[in-house]
PDB file of N, CA and C in Angstrom:
ATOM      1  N   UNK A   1     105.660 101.153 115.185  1.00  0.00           N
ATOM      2  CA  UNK A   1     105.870 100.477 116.441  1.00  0.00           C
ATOM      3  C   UNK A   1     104.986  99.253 116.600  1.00  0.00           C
ATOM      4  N   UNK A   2     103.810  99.413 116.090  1.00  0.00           N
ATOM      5  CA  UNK A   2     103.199  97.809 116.145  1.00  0.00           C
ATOM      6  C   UNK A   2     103.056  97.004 115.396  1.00  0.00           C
ATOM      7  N   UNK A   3     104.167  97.187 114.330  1.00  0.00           N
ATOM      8  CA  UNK A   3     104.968  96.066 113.400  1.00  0.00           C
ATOM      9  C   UNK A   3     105.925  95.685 114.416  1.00  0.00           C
ATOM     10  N   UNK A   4     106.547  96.247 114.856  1.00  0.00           N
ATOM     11  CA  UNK A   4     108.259  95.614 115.950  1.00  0.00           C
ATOM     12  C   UNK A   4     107.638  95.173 117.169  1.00  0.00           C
ATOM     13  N   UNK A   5     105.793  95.442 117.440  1.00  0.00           N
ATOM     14  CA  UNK A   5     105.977  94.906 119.108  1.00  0.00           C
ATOM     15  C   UNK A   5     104.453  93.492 118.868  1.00  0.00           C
ATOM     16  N   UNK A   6     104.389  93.791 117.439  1.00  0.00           N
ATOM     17  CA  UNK A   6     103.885  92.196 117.256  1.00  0.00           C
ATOM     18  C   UNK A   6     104.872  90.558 117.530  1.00  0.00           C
ATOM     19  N   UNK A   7     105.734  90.947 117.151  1.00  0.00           N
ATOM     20  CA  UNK A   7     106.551  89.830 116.563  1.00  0.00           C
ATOM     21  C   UNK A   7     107.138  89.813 117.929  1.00  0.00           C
ATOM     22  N   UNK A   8     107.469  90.840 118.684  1.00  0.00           N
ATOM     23  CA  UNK A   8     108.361  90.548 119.843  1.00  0.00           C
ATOM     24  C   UNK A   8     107.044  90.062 120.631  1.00  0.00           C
ATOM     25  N   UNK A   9     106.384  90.424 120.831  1.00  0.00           N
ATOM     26  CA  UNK A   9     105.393  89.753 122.141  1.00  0.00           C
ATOM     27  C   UNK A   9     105.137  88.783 121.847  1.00  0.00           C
ATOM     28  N   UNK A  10     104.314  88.014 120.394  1.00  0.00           N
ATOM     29  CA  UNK A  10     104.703  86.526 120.437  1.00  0.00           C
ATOM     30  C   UNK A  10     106.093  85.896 120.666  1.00  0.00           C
ATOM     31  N   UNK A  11     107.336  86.227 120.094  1.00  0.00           N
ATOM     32  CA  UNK A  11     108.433  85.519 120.548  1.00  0.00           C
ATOM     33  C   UNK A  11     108.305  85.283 122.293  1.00  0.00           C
ATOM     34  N   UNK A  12     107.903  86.547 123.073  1.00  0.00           N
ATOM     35  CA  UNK A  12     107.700  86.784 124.728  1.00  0.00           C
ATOM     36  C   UNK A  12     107.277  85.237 124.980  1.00  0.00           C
ATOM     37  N   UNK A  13     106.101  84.907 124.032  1.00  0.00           N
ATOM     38  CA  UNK A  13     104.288  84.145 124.325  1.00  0.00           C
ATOM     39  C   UNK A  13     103.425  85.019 125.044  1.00  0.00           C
ATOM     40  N   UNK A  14     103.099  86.184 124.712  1.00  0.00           N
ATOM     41  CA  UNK A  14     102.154  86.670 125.563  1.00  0.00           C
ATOM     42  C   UNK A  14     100.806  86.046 124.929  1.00  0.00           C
ATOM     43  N   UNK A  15      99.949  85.980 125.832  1.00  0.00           N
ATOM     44  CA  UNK A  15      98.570  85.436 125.487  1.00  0.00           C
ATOM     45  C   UNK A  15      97.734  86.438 124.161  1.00  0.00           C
ATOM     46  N   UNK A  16      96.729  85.839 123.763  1.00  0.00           N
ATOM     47  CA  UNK A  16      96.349  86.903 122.597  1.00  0.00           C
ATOM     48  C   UNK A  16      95.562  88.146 123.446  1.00  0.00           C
ATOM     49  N   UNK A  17      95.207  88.024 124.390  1.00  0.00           N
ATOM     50  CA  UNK A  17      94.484  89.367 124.514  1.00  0.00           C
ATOM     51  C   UNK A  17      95.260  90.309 125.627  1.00  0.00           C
ATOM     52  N   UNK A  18      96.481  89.755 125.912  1.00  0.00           N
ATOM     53  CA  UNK A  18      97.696  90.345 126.181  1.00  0.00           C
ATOM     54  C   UNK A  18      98.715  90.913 125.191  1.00  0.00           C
ATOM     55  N   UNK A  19      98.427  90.338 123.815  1.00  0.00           N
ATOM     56  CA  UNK A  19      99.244  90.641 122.646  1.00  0.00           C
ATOM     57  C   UNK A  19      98.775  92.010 122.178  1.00  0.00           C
ATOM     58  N   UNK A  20      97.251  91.993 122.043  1.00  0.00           N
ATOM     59  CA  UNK A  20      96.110  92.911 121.447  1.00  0.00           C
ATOM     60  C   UNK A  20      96.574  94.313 122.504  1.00  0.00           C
ATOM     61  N   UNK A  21      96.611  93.718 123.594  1.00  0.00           N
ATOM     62  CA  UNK A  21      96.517  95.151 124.268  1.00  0.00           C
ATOM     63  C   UNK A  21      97.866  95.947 124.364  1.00  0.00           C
ATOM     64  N   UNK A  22      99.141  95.300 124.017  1.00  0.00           N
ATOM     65  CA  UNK A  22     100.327  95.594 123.668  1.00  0.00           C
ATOM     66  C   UNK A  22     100.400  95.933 122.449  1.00  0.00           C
ATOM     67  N   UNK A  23      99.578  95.445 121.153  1.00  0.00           N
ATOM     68  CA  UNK A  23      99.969  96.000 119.864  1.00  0.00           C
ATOM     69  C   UNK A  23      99.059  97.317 119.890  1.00  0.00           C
ATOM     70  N   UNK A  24      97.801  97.243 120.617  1.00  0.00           N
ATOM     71  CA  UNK A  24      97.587  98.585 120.828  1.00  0.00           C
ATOM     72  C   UNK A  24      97.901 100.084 121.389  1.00  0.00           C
ATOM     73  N   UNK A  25      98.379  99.242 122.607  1.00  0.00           N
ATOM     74  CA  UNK A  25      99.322 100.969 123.208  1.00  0.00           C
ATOM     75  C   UNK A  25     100.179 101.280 122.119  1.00  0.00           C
ATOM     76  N   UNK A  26     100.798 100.770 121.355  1.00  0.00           N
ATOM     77  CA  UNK A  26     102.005 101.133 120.559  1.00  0.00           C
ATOM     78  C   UNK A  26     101.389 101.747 119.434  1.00  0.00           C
ATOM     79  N   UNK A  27     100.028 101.799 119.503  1.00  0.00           N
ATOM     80  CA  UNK A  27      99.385 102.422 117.908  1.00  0.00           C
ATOM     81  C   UNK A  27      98.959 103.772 118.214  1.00  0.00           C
ATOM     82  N   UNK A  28      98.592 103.560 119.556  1.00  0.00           N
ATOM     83  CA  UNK A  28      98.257 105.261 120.587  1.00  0.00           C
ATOM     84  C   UNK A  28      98.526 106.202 119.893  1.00  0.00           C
ATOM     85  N   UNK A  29      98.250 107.247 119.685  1.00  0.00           N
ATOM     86  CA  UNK A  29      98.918 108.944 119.856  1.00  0.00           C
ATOM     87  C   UNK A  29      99.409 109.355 120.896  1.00  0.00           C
ATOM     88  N   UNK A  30     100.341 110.203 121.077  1.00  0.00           N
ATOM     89  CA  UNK A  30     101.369 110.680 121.736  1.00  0.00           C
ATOM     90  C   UNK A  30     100.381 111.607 122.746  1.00  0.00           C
ATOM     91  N   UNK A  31     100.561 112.049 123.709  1.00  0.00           N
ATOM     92  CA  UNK A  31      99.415 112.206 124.879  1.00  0.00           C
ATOM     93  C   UNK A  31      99.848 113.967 124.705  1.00  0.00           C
ATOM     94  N   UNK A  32      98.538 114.369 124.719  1.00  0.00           N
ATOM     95  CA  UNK A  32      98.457 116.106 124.885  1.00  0.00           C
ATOM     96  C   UNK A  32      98.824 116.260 125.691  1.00  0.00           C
ATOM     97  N   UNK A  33      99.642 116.267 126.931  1.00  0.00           N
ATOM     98  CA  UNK A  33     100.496 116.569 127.463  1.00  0.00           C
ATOM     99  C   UNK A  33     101.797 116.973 127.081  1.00  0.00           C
ATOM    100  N   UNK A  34     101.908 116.333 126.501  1.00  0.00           N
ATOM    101  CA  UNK A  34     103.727 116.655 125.458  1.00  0.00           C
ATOM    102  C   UNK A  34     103.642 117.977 125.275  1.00  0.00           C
ATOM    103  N   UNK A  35     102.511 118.389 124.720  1.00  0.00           N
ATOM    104  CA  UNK A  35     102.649 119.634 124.482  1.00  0.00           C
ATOM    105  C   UNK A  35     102.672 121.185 125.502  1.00  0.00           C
ATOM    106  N   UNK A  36     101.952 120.825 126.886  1.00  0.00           N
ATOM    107  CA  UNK A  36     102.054 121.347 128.033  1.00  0.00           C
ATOM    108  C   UNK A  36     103.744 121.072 128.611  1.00  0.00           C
ATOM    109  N   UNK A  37     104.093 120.112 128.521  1.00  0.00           N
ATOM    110  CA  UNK A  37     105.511 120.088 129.154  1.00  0.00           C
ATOM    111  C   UNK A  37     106.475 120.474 128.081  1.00  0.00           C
ATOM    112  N   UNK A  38     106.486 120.580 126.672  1.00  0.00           N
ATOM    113  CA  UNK A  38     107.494 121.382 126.023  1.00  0.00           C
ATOM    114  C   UNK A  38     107.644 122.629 126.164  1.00  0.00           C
ATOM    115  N   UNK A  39     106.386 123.201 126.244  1.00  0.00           N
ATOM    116  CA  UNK A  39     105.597 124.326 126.560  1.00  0.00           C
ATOM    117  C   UNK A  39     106.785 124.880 127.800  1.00  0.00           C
ATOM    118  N   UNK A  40     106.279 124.105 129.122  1.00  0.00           N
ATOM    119  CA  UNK A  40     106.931 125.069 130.015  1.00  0.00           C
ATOM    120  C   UNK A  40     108.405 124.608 130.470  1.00  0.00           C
ATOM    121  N   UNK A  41     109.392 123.547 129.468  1.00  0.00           N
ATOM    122  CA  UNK A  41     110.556 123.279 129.823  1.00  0.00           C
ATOM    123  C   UNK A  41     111.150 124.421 128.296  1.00  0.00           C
ATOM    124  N   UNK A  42     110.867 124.708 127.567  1.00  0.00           N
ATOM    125  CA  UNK A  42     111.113 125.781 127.001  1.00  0.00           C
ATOM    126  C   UNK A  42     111.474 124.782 124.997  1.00  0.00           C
ATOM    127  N   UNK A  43     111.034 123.823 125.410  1.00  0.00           N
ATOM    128  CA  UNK A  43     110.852 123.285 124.103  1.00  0.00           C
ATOM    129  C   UNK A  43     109.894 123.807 122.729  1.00  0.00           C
ATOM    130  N   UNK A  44     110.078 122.857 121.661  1.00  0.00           N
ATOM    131  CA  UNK A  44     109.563 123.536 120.002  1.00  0.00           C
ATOM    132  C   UNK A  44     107.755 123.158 120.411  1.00  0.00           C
ATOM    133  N   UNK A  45     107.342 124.323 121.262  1.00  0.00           N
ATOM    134  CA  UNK A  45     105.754 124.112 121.546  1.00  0.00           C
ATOM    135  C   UNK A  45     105.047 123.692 120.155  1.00  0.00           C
ATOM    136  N   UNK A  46     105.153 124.868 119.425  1.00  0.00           N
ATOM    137  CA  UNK A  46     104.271 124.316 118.159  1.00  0.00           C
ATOM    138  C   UNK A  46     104.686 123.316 116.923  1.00  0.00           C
ATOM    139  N   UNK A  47     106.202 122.836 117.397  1.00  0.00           N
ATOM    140  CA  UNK A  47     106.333 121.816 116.720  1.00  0.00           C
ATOM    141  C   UNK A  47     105.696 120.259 117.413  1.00  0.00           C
ATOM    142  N   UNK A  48     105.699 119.980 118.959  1.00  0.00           N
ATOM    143  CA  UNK A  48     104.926 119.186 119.264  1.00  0.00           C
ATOM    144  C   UNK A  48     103.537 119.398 119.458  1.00  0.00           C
ATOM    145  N   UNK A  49     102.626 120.413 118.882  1.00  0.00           N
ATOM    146  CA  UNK A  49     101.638 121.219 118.510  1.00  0.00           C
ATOM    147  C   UNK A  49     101.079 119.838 117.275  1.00  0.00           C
ATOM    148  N   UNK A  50     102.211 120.568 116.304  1.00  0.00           N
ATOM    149  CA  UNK A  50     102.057 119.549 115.085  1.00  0.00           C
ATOM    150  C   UNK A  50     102.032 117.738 115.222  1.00  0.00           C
ATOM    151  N   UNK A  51     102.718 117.583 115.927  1.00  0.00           N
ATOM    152  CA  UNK A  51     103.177 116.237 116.303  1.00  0.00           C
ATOM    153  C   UNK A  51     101.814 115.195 116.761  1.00  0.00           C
ATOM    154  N   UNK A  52     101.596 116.235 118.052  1.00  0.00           N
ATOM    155  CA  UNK A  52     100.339 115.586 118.827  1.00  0.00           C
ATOM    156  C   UNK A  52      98.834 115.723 117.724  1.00  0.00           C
ATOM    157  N   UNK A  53      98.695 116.668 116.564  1.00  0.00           N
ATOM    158  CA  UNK A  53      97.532 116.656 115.993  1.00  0.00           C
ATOM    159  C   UNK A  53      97.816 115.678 115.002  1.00  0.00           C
ATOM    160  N   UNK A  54      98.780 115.386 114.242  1.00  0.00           N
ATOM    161  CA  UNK A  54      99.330 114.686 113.342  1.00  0.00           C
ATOM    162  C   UNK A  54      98.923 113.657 113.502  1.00  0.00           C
ATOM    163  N   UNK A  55      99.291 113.374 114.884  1.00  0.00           N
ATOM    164  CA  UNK A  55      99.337 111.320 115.123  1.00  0.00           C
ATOM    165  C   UNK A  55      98.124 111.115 115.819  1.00  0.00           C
ATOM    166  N   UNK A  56      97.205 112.093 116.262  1.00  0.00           N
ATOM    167  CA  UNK A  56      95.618 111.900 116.511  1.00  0.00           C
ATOM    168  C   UNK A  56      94.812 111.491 115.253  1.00  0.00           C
ATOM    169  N   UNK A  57      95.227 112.000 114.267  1.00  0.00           N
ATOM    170  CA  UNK A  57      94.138 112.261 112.774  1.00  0.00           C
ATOM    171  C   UNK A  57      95.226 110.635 112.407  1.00  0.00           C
ATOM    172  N   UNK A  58      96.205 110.839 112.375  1.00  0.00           N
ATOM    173  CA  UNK A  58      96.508 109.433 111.876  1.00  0.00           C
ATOM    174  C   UNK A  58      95.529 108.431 113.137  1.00  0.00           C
ATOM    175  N   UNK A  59      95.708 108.345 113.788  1.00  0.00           N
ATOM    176  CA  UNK A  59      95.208 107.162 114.613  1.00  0.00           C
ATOM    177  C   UNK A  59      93.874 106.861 115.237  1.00  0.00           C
ATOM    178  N   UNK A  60      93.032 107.888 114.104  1.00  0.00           N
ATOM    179  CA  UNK A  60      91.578 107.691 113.880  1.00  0.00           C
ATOM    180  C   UNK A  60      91.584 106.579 112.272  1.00  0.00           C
ATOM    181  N   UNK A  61      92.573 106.361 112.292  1.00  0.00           N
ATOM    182  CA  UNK A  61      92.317 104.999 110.867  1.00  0.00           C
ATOM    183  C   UNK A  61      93.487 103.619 111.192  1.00  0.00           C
ATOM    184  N   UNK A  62      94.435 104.223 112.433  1.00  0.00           N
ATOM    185  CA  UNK A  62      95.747 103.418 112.602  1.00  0.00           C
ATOM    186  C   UNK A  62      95.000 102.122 113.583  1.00  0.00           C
ATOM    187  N   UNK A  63      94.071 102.582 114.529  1.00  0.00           N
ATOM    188  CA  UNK A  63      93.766 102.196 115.962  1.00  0.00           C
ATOM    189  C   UNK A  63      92.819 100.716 115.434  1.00  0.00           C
ATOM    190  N   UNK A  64      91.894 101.348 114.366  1.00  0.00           N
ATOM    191  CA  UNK A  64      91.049  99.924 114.078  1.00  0.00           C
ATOM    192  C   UNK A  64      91.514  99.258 113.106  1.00  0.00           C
ATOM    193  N   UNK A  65      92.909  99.968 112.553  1.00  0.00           N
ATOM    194  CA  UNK A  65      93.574  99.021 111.487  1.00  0.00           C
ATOM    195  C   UNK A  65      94.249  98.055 111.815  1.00  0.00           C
ATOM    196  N   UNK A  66      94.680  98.553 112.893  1.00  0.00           N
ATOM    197  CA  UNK A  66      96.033  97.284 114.034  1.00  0.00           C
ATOM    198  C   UNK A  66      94.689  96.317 114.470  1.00  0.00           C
ATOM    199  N   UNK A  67      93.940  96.974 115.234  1.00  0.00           N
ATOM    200  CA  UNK A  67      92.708  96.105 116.051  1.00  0.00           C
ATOM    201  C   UNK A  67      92.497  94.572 114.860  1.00  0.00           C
ATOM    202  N   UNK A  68      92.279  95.218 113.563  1.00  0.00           N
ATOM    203  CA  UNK A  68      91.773  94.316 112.796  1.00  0.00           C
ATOM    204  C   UNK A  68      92.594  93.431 112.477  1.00  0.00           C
ATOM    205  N   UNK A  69      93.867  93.900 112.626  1.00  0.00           N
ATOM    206  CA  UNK A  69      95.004  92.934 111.782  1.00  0.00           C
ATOM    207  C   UNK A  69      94.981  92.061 112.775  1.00  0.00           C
ATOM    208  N   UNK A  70      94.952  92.403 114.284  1.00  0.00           N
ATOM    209  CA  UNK A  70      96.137  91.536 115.541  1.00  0.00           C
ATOM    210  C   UNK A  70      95.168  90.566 115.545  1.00  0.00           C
ATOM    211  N   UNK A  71      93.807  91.082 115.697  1.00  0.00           N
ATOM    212  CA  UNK A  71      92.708  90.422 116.041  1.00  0.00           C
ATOM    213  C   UNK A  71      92.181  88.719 114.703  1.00  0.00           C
ATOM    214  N   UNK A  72      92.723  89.287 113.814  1.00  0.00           N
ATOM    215  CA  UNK A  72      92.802  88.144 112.582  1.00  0.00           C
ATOM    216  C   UNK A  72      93.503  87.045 113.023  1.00  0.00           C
TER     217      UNK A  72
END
């Protein structure tokens, strides 16, 4: 996602530290919550279990990798 929302926010012109903070939400992890509301709408709990730990451990190397690129 912050390969597709680089290129679109400059096409936008967003300013650079309007760009930065847009290529960053998109690098986020998916919010521990997901997993409380699959939970009680009767969804795959421990598959968004997996999901939400997955894209935390990824985005302990994703978060300052984008930072570094946008910021170049």
């Amino acid at each position: 996602m912050p390969a597709a929302t680089f290129p679109a926010a400059q096409m936008v012109g967003l300013g650079s530290q309007t760009l930065i903070i847009a290529v960053l939400f998109q690098a986020l992890p998916t919010a521990s919550s997901s997993y409380i509301m699959a939970r009680q709408l009767g969804g795959d709990a421990p598959l968004m279990a997996g999901i939400t730990a997955t894209q935390t451990l990824l985005g302990i190397a994703a978060v300052p990798l984008v930072l570094a690129l946008v910021s170049a």
